[in-house]
Protein backbone atom coordinates (compact mmCIF):
# COMPACT_ATOMS: atom_id res chain seq x y z
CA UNK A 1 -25.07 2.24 -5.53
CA UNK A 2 -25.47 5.52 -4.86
CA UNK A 3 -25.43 6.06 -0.78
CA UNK A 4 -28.31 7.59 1.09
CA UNK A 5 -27.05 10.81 3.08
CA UNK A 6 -27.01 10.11 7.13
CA UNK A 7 -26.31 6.01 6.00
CA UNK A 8 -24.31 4.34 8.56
CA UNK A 9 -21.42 2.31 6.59
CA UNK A 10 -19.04 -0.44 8.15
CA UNK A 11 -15.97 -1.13 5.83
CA UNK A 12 -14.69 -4.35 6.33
CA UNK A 13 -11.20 -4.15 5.14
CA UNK A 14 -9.16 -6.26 3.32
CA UNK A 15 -6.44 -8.69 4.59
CA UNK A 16 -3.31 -6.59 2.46
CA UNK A 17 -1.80 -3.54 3.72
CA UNK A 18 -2.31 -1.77 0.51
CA UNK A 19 -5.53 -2.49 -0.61
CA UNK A 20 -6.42 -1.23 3.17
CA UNK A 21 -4.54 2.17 2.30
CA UNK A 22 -6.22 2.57 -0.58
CA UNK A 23 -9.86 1.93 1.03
CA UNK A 24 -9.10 4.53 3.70
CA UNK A 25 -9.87 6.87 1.02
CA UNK A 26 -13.33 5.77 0.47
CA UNK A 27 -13.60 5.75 4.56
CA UNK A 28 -12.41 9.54 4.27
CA UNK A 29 -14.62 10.70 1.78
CA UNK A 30 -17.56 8.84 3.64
CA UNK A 31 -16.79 10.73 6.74
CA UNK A 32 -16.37 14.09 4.76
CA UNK A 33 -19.53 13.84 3.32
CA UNK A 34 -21.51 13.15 6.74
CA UNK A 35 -21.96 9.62 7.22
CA UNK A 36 -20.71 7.85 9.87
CA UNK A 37 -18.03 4.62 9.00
CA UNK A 38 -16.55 2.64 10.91
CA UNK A 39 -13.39 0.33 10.09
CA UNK A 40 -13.06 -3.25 10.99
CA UNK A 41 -9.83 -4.08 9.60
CA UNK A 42 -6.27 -5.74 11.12
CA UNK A 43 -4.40 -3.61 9.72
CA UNK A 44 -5.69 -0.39 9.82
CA UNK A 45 -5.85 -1.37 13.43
CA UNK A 46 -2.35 -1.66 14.03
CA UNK A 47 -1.94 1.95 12.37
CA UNK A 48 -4.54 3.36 14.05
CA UNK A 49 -2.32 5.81 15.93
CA UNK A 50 -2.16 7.34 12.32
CA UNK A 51 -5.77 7.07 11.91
CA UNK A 52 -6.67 9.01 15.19
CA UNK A 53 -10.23 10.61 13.44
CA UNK A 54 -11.39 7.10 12.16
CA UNK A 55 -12.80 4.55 14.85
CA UNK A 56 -11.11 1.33 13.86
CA UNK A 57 -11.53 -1.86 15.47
CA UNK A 58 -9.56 -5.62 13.89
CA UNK A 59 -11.08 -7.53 11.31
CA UNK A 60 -14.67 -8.84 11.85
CA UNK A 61 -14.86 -13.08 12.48
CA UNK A 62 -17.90 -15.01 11.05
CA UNK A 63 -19.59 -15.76 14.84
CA UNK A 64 -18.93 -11.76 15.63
CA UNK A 65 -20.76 -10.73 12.38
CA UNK A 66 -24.25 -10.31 13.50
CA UNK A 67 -23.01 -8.58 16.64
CA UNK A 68 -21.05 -6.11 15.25
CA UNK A 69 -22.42 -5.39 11.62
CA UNK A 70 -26.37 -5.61 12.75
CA UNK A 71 -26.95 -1.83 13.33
CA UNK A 72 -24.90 -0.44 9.60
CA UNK A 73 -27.42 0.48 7.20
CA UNK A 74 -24.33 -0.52 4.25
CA UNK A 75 -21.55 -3.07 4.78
CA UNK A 76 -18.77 -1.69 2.32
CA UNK A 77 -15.89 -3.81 0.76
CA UNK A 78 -13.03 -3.41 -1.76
CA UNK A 79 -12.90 -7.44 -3.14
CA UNK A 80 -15.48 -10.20 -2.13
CA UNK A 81 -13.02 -12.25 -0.75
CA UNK A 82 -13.37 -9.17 2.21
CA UNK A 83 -17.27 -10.52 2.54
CA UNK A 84 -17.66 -12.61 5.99
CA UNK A 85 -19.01 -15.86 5.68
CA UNK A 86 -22.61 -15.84 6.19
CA UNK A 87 -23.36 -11.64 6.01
CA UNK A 88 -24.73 -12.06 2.45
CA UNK A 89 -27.67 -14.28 3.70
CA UNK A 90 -28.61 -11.44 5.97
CA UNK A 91 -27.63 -7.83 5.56
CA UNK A 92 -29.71 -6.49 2.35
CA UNK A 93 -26.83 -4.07 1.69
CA UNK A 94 -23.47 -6.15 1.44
CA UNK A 95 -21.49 -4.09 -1.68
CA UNK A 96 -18.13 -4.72 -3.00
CA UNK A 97 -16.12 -2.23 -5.01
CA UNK A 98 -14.68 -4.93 -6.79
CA UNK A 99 -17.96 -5.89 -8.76
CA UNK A 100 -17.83 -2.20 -10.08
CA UNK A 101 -16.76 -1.27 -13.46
CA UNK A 102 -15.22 1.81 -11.96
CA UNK A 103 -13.13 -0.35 -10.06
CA UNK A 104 -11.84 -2.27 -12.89
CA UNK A 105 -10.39 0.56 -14.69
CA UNK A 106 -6.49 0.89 -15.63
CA UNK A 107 -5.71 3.94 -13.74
CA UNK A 108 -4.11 4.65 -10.29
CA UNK A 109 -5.68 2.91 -7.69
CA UNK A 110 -5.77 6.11 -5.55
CA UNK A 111 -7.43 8.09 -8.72
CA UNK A 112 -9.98 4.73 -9.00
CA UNK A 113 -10.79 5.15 -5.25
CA UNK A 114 -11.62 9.17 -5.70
CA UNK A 115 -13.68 8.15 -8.73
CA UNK A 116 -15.65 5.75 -6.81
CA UNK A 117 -16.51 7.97 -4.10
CA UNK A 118 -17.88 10.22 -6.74
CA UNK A 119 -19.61 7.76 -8.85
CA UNK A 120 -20.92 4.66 -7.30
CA UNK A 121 -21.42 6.12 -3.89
CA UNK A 122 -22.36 9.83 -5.09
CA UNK A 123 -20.08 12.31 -2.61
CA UNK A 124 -19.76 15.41 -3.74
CA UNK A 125 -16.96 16.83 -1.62
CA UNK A 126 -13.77 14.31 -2.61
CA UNK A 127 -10.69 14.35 -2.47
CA UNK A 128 -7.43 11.43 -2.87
CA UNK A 129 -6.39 11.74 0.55
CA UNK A 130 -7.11 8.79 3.64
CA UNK A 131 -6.57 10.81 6.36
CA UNK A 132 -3.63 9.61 7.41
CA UNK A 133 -1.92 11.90 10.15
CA UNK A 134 1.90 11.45 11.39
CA UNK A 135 1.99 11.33 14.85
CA UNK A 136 3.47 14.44 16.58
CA UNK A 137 6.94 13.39 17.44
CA UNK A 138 7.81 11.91 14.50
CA UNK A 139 10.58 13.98 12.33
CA UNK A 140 9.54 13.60 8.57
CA UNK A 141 11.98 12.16 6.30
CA UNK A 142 15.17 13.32 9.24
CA UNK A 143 17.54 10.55 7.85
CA UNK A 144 18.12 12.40 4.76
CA UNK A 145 20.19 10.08 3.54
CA UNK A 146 18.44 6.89 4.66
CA UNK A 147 17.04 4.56 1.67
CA UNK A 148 15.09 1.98 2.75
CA UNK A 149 15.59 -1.12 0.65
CA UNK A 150 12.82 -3.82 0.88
CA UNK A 151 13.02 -6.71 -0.91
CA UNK A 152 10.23 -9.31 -0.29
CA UNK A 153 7.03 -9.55 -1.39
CA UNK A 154 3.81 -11.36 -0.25
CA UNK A 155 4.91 -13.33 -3.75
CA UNK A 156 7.63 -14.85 -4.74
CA UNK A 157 7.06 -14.15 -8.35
CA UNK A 158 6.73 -10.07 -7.49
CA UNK A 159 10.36 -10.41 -6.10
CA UNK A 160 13.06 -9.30 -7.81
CA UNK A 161 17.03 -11.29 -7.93
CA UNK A 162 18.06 -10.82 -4.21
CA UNK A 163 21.97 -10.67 -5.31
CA UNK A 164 20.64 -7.40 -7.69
CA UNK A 165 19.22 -5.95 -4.65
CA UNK A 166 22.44 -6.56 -2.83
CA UNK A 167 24.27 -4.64 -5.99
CA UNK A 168 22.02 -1.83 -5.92
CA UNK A 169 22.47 -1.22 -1.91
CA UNK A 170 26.34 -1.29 -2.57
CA UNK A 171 25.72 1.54 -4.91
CA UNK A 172 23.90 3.40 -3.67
CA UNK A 173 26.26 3.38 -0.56
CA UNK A 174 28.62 4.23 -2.56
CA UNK A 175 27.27 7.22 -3.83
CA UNK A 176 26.82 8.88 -0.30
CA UNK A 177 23.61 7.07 0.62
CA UNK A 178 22.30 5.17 3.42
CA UNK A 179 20.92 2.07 2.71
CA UNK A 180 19.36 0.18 5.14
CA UNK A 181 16.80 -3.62 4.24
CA UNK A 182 13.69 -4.03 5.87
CA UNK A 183 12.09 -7.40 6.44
CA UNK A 184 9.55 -8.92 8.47
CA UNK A 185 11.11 -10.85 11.68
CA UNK A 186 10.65 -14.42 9.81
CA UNK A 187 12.27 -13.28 6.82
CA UNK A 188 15.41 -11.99 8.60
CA UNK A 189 17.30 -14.84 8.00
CA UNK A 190 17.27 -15.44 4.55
CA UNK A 191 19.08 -11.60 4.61
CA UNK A 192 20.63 -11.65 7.44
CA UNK A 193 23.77 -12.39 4.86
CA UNK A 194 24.07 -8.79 3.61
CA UNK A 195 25.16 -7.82 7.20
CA UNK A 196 28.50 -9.13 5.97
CA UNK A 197 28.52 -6.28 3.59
CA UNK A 198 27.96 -4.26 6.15
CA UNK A 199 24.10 -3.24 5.24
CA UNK A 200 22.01 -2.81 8.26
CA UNK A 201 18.99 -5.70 8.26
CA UNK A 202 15.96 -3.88 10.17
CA UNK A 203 13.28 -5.71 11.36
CA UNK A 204 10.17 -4.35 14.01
CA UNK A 205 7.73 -5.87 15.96
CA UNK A 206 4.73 -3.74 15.03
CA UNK A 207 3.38 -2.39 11.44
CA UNK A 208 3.24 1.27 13.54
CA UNK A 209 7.12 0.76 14.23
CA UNK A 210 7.77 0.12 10.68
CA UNK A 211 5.57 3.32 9.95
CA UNK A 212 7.11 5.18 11.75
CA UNK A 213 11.00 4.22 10.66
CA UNK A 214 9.86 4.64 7.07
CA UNK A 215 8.19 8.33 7.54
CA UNK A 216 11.77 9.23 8.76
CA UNK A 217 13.45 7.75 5.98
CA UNK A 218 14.32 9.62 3.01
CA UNK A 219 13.24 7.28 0.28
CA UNK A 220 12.19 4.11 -0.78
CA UNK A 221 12.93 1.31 -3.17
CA UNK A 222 11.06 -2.37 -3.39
CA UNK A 223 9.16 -4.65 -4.75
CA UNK A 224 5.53 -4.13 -5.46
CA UNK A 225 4.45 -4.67 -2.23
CA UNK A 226 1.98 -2.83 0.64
CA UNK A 227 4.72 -1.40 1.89
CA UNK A 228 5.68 0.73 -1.08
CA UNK A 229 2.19 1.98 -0.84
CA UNK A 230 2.79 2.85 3.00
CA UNK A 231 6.10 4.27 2.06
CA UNK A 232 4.40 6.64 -0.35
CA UNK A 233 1.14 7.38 2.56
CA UNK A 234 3.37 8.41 4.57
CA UNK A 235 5.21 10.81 2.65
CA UNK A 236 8.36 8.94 1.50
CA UNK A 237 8.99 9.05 -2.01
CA UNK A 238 8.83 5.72 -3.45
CA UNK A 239 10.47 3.46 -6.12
CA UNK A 240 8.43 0.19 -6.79
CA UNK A 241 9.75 -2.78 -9.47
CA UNK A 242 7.17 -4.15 -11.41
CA UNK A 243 6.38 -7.11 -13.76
CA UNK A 244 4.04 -5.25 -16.23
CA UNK A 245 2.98 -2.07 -17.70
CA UNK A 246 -0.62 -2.65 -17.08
CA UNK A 247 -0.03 -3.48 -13.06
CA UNK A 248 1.87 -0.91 -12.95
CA UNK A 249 -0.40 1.78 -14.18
CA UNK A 250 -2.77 0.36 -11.50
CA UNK A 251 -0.87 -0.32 -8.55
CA UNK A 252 2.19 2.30 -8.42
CA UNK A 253 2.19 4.16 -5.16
CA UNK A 254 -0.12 6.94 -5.73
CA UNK A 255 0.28 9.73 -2.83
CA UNK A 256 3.55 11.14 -2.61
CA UNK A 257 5.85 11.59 -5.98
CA UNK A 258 6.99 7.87 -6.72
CA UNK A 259 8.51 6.22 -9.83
CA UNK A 260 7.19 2.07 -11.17
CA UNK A 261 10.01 1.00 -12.57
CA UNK A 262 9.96 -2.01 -15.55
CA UNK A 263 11.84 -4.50 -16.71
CA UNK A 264 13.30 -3.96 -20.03
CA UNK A 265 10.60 -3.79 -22.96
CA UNK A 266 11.71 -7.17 -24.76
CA UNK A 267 9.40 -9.92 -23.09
CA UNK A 268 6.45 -11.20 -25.08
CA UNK A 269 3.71 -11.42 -23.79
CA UNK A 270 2.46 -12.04 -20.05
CA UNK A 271 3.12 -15.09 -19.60
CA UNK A 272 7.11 -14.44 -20.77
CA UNK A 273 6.76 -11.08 -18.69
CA UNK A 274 5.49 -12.84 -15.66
CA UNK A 275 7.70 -15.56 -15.10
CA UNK A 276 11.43 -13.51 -16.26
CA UNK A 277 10.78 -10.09 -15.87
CA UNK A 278 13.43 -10.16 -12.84
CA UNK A 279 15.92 -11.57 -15.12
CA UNK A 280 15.41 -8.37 -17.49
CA UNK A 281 15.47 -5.35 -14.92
CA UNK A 282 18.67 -4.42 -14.73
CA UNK A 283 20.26 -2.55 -11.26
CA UNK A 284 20.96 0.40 -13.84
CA UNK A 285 17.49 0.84 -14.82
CA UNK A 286 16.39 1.15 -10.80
CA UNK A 287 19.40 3.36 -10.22
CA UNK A 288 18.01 5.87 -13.53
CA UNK A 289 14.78 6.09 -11.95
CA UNK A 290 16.42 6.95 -8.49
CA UNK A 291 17.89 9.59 -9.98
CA UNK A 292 14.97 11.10 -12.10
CA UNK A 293 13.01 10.95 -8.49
CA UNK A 294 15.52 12.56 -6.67
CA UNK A 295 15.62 15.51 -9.56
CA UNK A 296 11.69 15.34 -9.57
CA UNK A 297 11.05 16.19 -5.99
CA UNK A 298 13.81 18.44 -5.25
């Protein structure tokens, strides 16, 4: 649906960090072309110190709906799971990206975002950034020798071996770097163990904390996960394991130079590839494509 110039548009966000990344480029492009959106997302609210030209407020609840979304001309979503209860039997212009065949392409997300904007929503003046800003005092990418290592995943079958994580930290410590694992506070003690290696285990009590660490890291290696998406927003060159060649294509970070990295190319089949690809990654294969990054952006 091509968008009416002057429309107001609310974006309702969805509840992962990097599917909300990724939207902020349709939110950018909106304001760009002269409409005015507004954000109703968690967490895009707790970055919204990086977001200072965006109004953001948190996620919308069913019994706040009609309040809040009443005066938009367009609600605007990436999935329908984003939908609030209820809006559907009442807004006339509730769309979702998802339901796009734009949306479903295998490309980068950020490139599927830019073509969206240009497509289904008919800007003319696009482009793949979100409008992300570092705040002021922050040093970019200071700790040059600072890797951070992050090894969870909202799923457990996105994770790869913890004890090959361990192996990789060791060498890259070895090899003059700093690594340092980042996990959320309830996670820390399930890691809390590689502190008797003598790796630092980080943990922060706010998303703009862990922002803000990141952006003065030097690089980044983890699991497919939002925050190898943030890593790579905020200008951190990112490493991110995968299960599959087609996720991959779709989901690596797309903003600053960043490497997917596969398992081995001896799986059958998805259903092999999904339940052993950790087995089949080996620590030398993440360690090749930390090197080819480090050659590629220096």
């Amino acid at each position: 649906m091509r968008l009416i110039p002057g429309q107001t548009v609310a974006f309702q966000m969805s509840q992962c960090l990097g599917d909300s990344l990724l939207a902020m480029i349709v939110v950018n492009n909106l304001a760009r072309n002269g409409h005015r959106v507004v954000v109703f997302g968690d967490y895009i609210h707790a970055l919204k110190d990086w977001f200072p030209a965006f109004e953001v407020h948190p996620t919308v609840k069913p019994e706040q709906a009609r309040d809040l979304f009443g005066g938009f001309d367009v609600l605007l979503h990436a999935y329908p799971r984003n939908v609030v209860d209820g809006v559907r039997d009442w807004h006339r212009n509730v769309l979702v990206m998802d339901e796009w065949p734009t949306f479903r392409q295998v490309k980068t997300m950020v490139d599927i975002h830019v073509e969206v904007c240009r497509v289904d929503l008919g800007l003319t003046d696009v482009v793949p950034d979100n409008g992300l800003t570092a705040p002021a005092h922050l040093r970019h990418r200071s700790h040059s020798k600072r890797v951070v290592i992050h090894p969870t995943a909202s799923l457990q079958r996105k994770m790869w071996l913890p004890e090959r994580f361990l192996t990789l930290a060791l060498q890259l410590r070895a090899s003059g770097f700093e690594p340092e694992v980042i996990v959320a506070p309830p996670e820390r003690a399930d890691w809390a163990h590689l502190q008797q290696h003598g790796l630092p285990v980080r943990t922060f009590g706010s998303l703009n904390e862990v922002a803000a660490w990141i952006h003065e890291s030097a690089w980044f290696i983890g699991n497919d996960s939002g925050l190898a998406h943030l890593a790579s927003n905020v200008g951190v060159p990112a490493i991110s394991l995968m299960v599959r060649n087609k996720i991959a294509r779709r989901w690596r970070p797309g903003w600053t130079s960043s490497r997917a990295v596969l398992p081995l190319p001896i799986l059958p089949g998805k259903i092999a590839k999904d339940l052993l690809w950790q087995r089949f990654l080996p620590v030398s294969r993440v360690l090749r494509a930390f090197d080819e990054l480090q050659a590629a952006v220096r």
